[in-house]
N, C-alpha and C. Protein backbone atom coordinates (compact mmCIF):
# COMPACT_ATOMS: atom_id res chain seq x y z
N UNK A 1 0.85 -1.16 0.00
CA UNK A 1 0.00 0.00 0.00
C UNK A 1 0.90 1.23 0.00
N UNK A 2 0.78 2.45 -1.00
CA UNK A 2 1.64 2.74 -1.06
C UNK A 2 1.03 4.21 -0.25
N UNK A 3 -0.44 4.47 -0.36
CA UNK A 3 -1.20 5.83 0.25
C UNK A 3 -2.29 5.15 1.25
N UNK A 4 -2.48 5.69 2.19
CA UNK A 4 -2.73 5.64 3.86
C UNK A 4 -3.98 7.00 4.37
N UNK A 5 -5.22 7.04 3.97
CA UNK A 5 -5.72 8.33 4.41
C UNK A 5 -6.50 7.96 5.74
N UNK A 6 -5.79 9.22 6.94
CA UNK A 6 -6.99 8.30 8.59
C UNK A 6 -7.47 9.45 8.82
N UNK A 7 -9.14 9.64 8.68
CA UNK A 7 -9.61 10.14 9.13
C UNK A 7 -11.14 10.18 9.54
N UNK A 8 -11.00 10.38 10.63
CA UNK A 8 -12.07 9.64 11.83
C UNK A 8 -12.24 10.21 13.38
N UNK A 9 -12.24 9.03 13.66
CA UNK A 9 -12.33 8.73 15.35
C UNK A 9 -10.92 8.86 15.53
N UNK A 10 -10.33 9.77 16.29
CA UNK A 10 -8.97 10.09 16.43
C UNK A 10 -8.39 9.36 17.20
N UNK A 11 -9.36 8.98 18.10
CA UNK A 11 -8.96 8.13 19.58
C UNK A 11 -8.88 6.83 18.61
N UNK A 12 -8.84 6.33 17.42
CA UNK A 12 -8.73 5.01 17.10
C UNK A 12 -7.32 4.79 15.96
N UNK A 13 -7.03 6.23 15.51
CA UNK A 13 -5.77 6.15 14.64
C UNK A 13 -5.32 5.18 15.23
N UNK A 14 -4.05 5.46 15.98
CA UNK A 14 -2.93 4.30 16.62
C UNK A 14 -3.51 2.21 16.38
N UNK A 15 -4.98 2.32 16.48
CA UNK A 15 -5.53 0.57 16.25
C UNK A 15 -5.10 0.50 14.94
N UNK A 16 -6.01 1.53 14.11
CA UNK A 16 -5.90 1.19 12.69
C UNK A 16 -4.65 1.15 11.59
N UNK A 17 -3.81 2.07 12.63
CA UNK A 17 -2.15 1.97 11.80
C UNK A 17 -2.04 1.07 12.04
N UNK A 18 -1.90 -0.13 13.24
CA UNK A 18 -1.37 -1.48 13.34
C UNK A 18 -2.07 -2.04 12.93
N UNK A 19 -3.33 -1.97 12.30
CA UNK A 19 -4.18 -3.24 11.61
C UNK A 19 -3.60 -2.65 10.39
N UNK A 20 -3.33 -1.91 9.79
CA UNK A 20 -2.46 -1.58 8.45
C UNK A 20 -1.07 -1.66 8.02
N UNK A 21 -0.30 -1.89 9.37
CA UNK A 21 0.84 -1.79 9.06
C UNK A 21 1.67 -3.00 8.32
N UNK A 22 1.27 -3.70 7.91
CA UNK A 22 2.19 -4.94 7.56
C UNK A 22 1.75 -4.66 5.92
N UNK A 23 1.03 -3.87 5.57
CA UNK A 23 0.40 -3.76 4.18
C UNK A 23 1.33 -2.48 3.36
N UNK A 24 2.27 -1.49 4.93
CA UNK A 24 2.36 -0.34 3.96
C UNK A 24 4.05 -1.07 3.46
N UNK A 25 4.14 -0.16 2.31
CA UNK A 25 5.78 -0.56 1.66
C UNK A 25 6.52 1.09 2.54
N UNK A 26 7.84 1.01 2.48
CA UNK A 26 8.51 2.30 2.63
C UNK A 26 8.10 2.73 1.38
N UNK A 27 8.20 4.09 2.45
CA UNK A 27 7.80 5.26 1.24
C UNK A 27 6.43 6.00 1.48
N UNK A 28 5.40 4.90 1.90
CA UNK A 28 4.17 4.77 2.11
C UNK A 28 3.81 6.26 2.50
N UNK A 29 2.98 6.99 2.43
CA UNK A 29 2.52 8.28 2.67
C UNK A 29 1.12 8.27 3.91
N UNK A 30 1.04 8.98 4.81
CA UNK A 30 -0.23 8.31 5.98
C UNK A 30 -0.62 9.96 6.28
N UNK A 31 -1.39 10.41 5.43
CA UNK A 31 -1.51 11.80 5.99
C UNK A 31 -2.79 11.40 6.90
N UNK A 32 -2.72 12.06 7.81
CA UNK A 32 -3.76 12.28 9.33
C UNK A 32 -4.33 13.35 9.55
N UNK A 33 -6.01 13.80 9.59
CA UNK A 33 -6.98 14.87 9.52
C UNK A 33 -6.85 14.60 11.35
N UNK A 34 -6.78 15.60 12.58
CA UNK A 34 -7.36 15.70 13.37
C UNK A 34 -6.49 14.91 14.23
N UNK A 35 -5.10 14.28 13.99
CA UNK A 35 -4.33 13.01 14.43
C UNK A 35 -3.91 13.54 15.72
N UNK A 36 -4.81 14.25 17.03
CA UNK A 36 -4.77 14.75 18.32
C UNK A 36 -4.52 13.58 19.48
N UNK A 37 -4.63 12.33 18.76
CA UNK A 37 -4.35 11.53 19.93
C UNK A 37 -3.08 11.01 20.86
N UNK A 38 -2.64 10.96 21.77
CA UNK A 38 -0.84 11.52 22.52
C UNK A 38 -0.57 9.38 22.11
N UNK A 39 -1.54 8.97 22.27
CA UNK A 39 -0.92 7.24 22.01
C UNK A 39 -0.09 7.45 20.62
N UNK A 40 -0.98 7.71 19.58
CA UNK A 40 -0.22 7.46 18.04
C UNK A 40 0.32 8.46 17.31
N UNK A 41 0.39 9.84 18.24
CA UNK A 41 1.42 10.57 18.01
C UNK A 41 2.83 10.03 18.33
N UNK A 42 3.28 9.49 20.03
CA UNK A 42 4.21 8.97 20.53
C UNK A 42 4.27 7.63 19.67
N UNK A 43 3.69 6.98 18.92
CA UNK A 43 3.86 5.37 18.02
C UNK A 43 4.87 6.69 17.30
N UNK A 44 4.26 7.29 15.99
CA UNK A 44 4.64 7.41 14.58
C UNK A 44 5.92 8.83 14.93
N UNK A 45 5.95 9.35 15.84
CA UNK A 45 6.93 10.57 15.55
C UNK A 45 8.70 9.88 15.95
N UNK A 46 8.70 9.19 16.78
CA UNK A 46 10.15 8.43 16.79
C UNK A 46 10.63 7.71 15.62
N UNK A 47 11.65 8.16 15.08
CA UNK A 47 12.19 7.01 13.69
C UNK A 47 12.73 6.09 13.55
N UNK A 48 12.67 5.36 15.18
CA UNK A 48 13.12 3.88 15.53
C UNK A 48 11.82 3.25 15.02
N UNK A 49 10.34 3.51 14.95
CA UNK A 49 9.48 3.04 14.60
C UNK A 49 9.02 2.72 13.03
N UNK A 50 9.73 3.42 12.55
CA UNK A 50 9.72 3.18 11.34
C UNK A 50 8.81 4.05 10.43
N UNK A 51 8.76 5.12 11.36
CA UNK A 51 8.17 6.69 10.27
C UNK A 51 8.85 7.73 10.66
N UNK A 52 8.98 8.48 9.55
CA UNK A 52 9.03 10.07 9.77
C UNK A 52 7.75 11.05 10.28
N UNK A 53 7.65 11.46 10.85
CA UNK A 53 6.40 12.89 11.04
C UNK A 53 6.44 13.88 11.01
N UNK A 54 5.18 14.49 10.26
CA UNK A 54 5.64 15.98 10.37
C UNK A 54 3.84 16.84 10.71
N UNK A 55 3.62 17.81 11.75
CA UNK A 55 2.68 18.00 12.16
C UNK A 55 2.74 19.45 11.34
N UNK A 56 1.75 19.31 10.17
CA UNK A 56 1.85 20.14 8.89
C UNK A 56 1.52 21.74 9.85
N UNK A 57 1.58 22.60 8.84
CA UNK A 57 1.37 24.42 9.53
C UNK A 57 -0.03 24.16 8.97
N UNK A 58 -0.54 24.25 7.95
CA UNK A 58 -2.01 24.69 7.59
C UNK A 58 -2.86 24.17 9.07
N UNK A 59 -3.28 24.92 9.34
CA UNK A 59 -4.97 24.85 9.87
C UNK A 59 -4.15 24.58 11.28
N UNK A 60 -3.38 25.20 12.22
CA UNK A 60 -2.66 25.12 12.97
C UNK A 60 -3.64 24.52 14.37
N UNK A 61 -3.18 23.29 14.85
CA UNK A 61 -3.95 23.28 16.35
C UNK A 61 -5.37 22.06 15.56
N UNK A 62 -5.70 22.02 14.43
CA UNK A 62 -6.58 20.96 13.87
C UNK A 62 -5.51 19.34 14.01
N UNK A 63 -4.28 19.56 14.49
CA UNK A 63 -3.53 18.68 14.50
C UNK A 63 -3.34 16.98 12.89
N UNK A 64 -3.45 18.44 11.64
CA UNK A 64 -2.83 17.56 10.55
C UNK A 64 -1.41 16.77 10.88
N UNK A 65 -1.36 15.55 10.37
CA UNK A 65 0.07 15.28 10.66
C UNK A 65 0.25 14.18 9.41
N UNK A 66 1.54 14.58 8.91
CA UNK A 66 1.68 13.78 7.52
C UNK A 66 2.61 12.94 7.96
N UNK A 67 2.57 11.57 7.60
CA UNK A 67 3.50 10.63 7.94
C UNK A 67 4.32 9.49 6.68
N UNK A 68 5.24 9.01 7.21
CA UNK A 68 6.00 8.74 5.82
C UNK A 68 6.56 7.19 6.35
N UNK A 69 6.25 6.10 5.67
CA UNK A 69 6.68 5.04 6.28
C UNK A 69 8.03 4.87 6.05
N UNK A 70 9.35 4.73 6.38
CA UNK A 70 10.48 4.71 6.09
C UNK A 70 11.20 3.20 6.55
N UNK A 71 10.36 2.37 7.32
CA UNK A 71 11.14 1.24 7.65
C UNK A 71 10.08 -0.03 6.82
């Protein structure tokens, strides 16, 4: 899977990346509408985990966050 769109129930990101994760390839793109939750912020922002993050400027405090599978 090479594109990843989560947007929802915020409190459920972090389930649904791990029910997805064995599907994404590096590279994989996971942009996040609303991604306010402190569980799957702390999963995806360390790059021992195997993403990059970046908590975009537009719409500041709506907590966009674009993610990049790298491992």
């Amino acid at each position: 899977m090479a594109l990843a769109l989560i947007n929802g129930a915020w409190t459920l990101y972090l389930s649904v990346r791990k029910l997805i994760e064995t599907h994404l390839r590096s590279g994989a793109t996971i942009p996040g509408e609303n991604a306010l939750a402190h569980d799957y912020l702390a999963y995806v922002r360390p790059p021992a985990n195997g993403y990059i993050a970046y908590t975009l400027s537009a719409d500041v405090g709506r907590g966009n966050e674009f993610v990049v599978r790298v491992g």
